[in-house]
Protein backbone atom coordinates (compact mmCIF):
# COMPACT_ATOMS: atom_id res chain seq x y z
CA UNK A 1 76.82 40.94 -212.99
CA UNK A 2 75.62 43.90 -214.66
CA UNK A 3 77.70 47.05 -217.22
CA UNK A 4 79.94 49.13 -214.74
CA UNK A 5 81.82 51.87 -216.26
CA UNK A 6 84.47 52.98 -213.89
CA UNK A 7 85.40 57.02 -214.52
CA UNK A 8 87.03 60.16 -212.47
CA UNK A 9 89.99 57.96 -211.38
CA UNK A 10 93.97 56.93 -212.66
CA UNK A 11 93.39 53.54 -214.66
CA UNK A 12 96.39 51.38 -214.91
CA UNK A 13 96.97 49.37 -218.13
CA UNK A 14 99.88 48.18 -218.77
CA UNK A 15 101.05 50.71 -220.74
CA UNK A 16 100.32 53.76 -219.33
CA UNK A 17 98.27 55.44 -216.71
CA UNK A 18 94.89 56.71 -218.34
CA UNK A 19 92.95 59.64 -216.86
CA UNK A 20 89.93 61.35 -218.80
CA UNK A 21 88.80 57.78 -219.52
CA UNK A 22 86.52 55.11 -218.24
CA UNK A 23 86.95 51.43 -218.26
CA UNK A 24 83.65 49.77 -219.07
CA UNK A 25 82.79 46.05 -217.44
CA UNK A 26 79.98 44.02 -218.38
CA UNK A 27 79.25 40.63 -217.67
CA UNK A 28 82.17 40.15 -215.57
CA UNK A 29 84.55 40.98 -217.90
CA UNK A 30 86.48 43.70 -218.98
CA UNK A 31 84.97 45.05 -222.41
CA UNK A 32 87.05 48.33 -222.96
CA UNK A 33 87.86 51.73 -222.81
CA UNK A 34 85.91 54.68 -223.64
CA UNK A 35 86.54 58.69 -223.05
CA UNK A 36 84.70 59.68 -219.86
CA UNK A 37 82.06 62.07 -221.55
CA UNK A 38 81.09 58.98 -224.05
CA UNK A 39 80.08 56.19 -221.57
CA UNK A 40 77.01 54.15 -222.97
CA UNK A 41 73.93 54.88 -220.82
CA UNK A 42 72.75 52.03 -219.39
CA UNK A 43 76.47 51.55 -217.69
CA UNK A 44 76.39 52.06 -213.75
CA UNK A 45 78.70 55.08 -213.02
CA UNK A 46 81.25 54.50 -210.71
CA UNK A 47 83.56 57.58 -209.45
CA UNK A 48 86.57 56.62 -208.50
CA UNK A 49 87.17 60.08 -206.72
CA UNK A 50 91.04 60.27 -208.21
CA UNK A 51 91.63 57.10 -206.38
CA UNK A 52 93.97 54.54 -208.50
CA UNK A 53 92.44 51.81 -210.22
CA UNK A 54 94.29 48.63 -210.83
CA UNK A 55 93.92 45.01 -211.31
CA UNK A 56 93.37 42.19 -209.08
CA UNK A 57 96.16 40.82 -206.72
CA UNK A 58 97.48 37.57 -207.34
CA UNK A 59 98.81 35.48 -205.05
CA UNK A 60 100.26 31.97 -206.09
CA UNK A 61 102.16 31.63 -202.33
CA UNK A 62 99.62 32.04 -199.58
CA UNK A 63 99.29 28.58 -196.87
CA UNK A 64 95.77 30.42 -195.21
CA UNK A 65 94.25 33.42 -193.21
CA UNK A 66 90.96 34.40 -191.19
CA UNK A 67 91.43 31.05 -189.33
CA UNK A 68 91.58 28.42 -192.32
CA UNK A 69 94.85 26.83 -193.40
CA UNK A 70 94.80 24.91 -197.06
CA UNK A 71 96.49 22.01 -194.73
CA UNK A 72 92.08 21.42 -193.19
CA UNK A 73 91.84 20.05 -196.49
CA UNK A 74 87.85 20.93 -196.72
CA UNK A 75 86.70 23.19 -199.24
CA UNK A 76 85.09 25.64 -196.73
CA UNK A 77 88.71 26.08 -195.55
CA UNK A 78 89.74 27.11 -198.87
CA UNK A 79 86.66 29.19 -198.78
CA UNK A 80 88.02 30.91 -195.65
CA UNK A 81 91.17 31.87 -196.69
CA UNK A 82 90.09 32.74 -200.51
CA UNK A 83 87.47 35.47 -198.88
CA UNK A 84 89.88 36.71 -196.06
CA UNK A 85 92.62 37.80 -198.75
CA UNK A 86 89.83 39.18 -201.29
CA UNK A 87 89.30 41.48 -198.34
CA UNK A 88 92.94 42.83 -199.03
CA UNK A 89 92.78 42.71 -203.01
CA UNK A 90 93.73 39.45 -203.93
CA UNK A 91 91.50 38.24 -206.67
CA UNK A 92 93.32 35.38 -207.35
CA UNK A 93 95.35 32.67 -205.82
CA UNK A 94 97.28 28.90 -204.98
CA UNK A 95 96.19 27.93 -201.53
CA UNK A 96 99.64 26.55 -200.82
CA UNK A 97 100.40 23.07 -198.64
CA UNK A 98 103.14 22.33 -196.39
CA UNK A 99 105.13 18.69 -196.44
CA UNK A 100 103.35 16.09 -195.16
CA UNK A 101 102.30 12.62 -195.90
CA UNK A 102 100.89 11.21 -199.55
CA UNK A 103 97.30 11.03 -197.77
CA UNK A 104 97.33 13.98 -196.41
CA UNK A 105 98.55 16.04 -199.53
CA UNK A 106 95.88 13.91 -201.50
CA UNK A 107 93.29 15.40 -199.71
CA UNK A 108 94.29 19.08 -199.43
CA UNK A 109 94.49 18.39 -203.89
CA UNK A 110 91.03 16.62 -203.85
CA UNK A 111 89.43 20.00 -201.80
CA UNK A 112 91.01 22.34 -203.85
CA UNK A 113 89.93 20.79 -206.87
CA UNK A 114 86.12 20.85 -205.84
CA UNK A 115 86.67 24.75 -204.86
CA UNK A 116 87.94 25.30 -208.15
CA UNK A 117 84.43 24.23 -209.32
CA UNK A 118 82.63 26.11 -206.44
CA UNK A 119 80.19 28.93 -208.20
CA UNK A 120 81.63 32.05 -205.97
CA UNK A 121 85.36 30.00 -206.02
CA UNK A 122 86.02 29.23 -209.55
CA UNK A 123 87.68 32.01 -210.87
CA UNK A 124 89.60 32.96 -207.74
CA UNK A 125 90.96 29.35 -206.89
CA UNK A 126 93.18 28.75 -209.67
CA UNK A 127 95.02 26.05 -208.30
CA UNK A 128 97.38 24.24 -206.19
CA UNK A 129 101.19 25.61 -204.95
CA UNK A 130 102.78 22.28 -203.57
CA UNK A 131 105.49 23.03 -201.28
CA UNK A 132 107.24 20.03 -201.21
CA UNK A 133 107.57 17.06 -200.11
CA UNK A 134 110.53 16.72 -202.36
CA UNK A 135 113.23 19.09 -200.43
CA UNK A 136 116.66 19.43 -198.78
CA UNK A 137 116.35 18.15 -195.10
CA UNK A 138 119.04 21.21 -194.39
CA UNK A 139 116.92 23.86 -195.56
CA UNK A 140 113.67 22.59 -194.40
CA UNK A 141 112.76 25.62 -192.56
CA UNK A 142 109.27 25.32 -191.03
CA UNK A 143 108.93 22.39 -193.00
CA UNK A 144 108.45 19.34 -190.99
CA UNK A 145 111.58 16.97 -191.72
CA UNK A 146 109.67 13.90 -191.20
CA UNK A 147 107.72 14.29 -194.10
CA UNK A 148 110.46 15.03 -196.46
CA UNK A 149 111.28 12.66 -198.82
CA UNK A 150 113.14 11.75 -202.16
CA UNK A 151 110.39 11.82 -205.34
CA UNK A 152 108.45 8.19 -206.00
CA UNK A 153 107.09 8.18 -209.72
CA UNK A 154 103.91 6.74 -208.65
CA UNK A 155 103.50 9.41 -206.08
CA UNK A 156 104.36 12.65 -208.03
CA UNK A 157 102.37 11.18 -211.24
CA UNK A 158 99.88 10.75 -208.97
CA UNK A 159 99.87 14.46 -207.93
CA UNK A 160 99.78 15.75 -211.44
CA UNK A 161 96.76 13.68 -212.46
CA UNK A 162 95.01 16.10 -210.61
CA UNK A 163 93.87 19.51 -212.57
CA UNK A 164 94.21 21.52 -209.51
CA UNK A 165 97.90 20.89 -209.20
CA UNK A 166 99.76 23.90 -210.80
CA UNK A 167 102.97 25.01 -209.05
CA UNK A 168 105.53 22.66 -207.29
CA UNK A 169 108.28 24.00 -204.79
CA UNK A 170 111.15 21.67 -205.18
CA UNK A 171 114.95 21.38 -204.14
CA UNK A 172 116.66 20.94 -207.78
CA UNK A 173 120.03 19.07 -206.25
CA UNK A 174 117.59 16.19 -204.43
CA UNK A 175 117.55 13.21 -206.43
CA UNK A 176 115.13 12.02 -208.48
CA UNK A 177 113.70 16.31 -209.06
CA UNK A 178 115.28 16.84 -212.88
CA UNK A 179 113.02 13.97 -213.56
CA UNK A 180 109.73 14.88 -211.42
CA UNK A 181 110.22 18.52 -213.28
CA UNK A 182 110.49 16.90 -216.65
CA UNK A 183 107.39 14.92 -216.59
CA UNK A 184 105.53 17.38 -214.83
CA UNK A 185 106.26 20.43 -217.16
CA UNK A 186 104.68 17.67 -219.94
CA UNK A 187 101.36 18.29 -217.44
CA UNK A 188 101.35 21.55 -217.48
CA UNK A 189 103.22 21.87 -214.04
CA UNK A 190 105.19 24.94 -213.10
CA UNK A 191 107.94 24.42 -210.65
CA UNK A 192 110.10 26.40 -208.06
CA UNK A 193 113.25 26.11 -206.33
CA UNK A 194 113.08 26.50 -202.92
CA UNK A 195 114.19 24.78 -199.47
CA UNK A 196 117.20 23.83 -201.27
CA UNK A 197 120.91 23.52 -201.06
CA UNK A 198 121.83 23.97 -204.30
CA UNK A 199 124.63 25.61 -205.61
CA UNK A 200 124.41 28.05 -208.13
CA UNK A 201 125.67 25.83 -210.70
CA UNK A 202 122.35 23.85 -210.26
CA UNK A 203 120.19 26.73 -209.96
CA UNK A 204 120.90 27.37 -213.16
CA UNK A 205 121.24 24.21 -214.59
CA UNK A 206 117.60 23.44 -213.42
CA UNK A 207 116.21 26.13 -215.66
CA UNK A 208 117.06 23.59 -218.43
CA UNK A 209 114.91 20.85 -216.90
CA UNK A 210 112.15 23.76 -216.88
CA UNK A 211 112.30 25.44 -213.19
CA UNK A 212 110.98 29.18 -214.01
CA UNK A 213 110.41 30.24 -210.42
CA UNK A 214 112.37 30.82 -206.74
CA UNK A 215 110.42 30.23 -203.88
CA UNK A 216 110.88 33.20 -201.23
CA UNK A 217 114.11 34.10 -202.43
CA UNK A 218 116.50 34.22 -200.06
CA UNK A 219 114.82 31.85 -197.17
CA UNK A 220 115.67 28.51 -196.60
CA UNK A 221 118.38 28.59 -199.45
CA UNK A 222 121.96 29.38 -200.15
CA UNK A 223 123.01 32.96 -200.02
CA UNK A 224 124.99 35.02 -201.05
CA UNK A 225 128.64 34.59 -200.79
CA UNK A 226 131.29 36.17 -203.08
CA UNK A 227 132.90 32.63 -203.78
CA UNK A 228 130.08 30.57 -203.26
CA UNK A 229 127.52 32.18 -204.69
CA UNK A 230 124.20 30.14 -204.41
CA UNK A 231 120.59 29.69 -205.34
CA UNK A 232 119.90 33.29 -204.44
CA UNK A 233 122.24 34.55 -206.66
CA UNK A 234 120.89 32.21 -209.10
CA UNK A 235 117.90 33.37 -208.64
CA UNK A 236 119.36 36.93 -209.59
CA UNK A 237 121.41 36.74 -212.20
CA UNK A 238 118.82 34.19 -214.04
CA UNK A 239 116.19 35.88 -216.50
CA UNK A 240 115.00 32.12 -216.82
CA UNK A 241 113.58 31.97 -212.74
CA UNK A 242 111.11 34.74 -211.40
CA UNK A 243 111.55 35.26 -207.86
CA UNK A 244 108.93 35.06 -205.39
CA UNK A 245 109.50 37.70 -202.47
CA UNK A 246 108.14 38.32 -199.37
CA UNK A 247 107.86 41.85 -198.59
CA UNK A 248 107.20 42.07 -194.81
CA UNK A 249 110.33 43.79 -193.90
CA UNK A 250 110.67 40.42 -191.28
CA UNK A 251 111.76 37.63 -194.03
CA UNK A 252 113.53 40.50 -196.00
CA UNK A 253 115.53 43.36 -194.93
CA UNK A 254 114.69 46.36 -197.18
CA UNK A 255 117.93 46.87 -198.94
CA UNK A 256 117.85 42.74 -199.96
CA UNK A 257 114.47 43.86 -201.36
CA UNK A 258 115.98 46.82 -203.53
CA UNK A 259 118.45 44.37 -204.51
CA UNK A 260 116.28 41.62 -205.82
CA UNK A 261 113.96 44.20 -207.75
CA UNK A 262 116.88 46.53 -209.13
CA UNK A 263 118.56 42.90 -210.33
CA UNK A 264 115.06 41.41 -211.74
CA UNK A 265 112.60 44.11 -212.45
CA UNK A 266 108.99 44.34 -212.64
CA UNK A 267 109.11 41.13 -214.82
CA UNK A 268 110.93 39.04 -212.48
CA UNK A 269 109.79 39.44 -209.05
CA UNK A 270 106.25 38.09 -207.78
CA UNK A 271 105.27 39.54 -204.81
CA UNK A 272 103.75 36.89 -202.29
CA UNK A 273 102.24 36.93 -199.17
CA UNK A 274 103.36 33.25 -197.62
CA UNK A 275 100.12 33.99 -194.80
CA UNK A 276 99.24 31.38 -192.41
CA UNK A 277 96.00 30.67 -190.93
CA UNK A 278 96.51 33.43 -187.99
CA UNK A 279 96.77 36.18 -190.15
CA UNK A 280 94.40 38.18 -189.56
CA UNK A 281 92.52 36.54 -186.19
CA UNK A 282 93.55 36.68 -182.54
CA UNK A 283 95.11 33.48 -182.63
CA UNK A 284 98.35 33.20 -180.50
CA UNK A 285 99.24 29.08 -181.27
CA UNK A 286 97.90 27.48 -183.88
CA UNK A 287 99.03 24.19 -186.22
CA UNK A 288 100.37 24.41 -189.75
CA UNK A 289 100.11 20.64 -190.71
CA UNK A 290 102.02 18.81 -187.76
CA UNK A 291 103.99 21.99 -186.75
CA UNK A 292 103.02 24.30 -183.67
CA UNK A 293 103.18 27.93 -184.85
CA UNK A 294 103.71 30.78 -182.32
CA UNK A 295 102.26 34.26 -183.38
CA UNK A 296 105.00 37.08 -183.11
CA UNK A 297 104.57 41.09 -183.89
CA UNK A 298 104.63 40.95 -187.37
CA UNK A 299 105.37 37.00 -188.00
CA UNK A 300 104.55 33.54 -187.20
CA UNK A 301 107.35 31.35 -185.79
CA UNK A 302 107.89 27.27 -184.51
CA UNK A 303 108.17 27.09 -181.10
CA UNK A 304 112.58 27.08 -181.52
CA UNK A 305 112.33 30.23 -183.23
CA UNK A 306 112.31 29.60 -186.42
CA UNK A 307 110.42 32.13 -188.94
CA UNK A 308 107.28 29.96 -190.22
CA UNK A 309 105.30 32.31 -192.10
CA UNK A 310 103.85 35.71 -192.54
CA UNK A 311 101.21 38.21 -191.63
CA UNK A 312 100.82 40.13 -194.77
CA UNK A 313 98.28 40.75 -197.23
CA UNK A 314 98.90 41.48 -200.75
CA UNK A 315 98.10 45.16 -200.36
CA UNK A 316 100.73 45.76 -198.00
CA UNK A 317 103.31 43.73 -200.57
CA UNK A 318 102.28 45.92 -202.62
CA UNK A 319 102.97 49.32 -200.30
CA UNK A 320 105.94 47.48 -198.45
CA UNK A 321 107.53 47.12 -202.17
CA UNK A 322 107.01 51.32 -202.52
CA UNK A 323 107.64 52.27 -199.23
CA UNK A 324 110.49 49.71 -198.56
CA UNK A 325 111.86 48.52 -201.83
CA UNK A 326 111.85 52.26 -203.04
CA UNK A 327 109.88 51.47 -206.31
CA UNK A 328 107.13 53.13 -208.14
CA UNK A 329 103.84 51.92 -207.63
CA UNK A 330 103.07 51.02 -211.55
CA UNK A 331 106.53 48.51 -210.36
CA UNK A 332 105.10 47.22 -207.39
CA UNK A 333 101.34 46.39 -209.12
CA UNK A 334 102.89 44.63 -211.82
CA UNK A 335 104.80 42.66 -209.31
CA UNK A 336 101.51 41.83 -207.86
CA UNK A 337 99.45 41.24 -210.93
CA UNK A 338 100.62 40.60 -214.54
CA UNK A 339 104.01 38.96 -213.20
CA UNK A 340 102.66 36.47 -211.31
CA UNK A 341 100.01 36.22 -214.65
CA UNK A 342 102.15 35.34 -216.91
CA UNK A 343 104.55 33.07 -214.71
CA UNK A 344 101.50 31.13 -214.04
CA UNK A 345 100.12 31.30 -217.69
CA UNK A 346 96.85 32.94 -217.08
CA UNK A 347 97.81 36.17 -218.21
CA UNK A 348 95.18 35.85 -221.42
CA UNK A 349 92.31 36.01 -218.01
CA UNK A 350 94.21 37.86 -215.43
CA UNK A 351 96.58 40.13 -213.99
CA UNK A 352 96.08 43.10 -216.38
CA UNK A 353 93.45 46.43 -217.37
CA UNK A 354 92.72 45.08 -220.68
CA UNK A 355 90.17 44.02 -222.55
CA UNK A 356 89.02 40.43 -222.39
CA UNK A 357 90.22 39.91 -218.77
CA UNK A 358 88.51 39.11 -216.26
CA UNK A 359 86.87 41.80 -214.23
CA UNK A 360 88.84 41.65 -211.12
CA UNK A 361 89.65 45.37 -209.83
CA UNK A 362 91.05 47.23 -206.94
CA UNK A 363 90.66 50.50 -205.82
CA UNK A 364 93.40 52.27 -203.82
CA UNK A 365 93.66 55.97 -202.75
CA UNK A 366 96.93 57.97 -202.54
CA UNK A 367 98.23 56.59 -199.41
CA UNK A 368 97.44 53.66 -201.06
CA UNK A 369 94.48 52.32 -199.05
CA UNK A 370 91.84 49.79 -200.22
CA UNK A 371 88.74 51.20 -200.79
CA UNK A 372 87.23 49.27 -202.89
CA UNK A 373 87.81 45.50 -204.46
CA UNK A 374 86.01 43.47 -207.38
CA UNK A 375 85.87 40.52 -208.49
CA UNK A 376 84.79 39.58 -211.66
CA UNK A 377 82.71 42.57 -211.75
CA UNK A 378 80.85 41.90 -208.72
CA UNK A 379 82.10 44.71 -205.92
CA UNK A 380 83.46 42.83 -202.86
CA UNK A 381 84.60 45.77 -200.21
């Protein structure tokens, strides 16, 4: 990792767009900001050719890619996925489990843990999303039902011994969750709603026991309904729960999309990818734990039809939630960067242009193609 200076291009900081300026990186980091006729000379020039320049992706909802599911529980797995999405600008992510069995889960933790200490994985494997097991049979989804269950104390304290465990998907109305949540938030755990058929009463009631998330709004939850209003429009009308959304056009119709991010904003909606290990490889059946995935034309589905996962990438969240949700770029990058940050409490490292951050950068042109991606100052693509 050498001094970069990065000059000739639209820089994205959180408060404005700079042009006429250069944003210096040395030793991985960001170190500041300088006019572009007063870069030090021994920085490496980079042109960005007018091209945008923007921070890191962040993904804290992503189950695999390239081939490797989180579910292999191996560290190369992890590997896999973690340098498949870099590809496509993520610079940051939760390899993400699916329900299964106390072993099983214990072993996906125990290999995500070791990547987290990996030289080339540290800073990009921040941690664990567990989805589940602790969720409503009814809205199970592509969850596999046999695995869900009601929490055990010795099992979820268990879990959160672990470092690596950081986000928890839970359904707030299944016994036994207000008091997972509460001990868990005293470790440090964040926790969603999701797979849930909770009311909206309870939506909002959990935000007291410290939920602060949604998981995939508007999938395997209650809707929308002008009596019954549910965790959806919980997840709306809350400024206490961000909403994670899934901006493939296939999980979300576009004008539920415009909805969530005219009712949230930039600082409530984190864009996520929810990949599975097909994305990206020729793969037309594959496993995701102990359920057999079919690949579709633009999603992955169980073999009764039900939608199991995604094929995007974080850089085409980030265009889908432009072209699709019909909101400015600097919306759809935070969306993809600082939100997720700070709902994840790394925003002091990540998810921003600003000094003291970690050098993770990505490069897009005006019809907002990758051209090139960093991470922590090293180029990638």
């Amino acid at each position: 990792m050498g001094t970069v200076a990065f000059y000739r291009g639209r820089i994205m900081t959180p408060e404005q767009v700079l042009s006429g300026s250069a944003l210096l990186v040395k030793d991985g980091r960001i170190s500041g900001f300088v006019s572009e006729n007063e870069i030090p000379v021994e920085y490496e020039k980079i042109s960005l050719a007018d091209s945008w320049l923007l921070p890191g992706f962040i993904d804290v909802h992503v189950h695999g890619g390239g081939g490797a599911d989180a579910m292999d529980g191996t560290v190369d797995a992890i590997r896999t996925l973690a340098n498949f999405h870099l590809q496509y600008g993520t610079t940051a992510l939760y390899p993400t489990t699916v329900t299964h069995n106390r072993g099983m889960l214990n072993r996906v933790i125990e290999a995500v843990e070791k990547a987290m200490q990996e030289p080339d994985l540290k800073r990009r494997v921040l941690g664990i999303h567990l989805e589940g097991p602790y969720l409503s049979e009814a809205r199970k989804g592509a969850q596999a039902g046999d695995f869900i269950r009601l929490p055990l104390e010795e099992e979820y304290v268990s879990f959160f011994d672990s470092p690596a465990v950081k986000l928890m998907t839970v359904a707030p109305e299944v016994d036994g969750v207000k008091e997972t949540i509460r001990y868990g938030i005293g470790k440090g755990i964040r926790f969603s709603a999701g797979h849930s058929e909770a009311e909206y009463d309870i939506g909002i009631q959990s935000t007291t026991w410290g939920m602060s998330q949604v998981t995939h709004l508007y999938n395997a939850m209650t809707g929308l309904d002008r009596r019954a209003p549910g965790l959806s429009a919980a997840a709306l009308v809350s400024k206490e729960l961000r909403a994670q959304l899934i901006c493939d056009g296939v999980h979300v119709h576009p004008a539920m999309m415009k909805l969530a991010m005219k009712a949230k904003g930039a600082d409530g909606v984190l864009l996520i990818t929810d990949s599975l290990k097909g994305n990206g490889e020729a793969i037309e059946e594959f496993y995701m734990g102990n359920q057999k995935v079919i690949s579709g034309s633009n999603a992955f589905y169980l073999e009764d039809g039900t939608i199991a996962g995604s094929k995007l990438t974080m850089v085409q969240a980030v265009r889908n939630a432009v072209k699709l949700g019909g909101v400015a770029l600097q919306v759809a990058v935070k969306m993809a960067t600082q939100t997720p940050a700070l709902a994840m409490g790394i925003e002091s490292t990540k998810g921003s242009l600003t000094p003291g951050r970690d050098a993770d950068l990505v490069v897009l042109d005006d019809r907002l193609e990758l051209k090139q991606v960093w991470s922590m100052g090293r180029k990638c693509l």
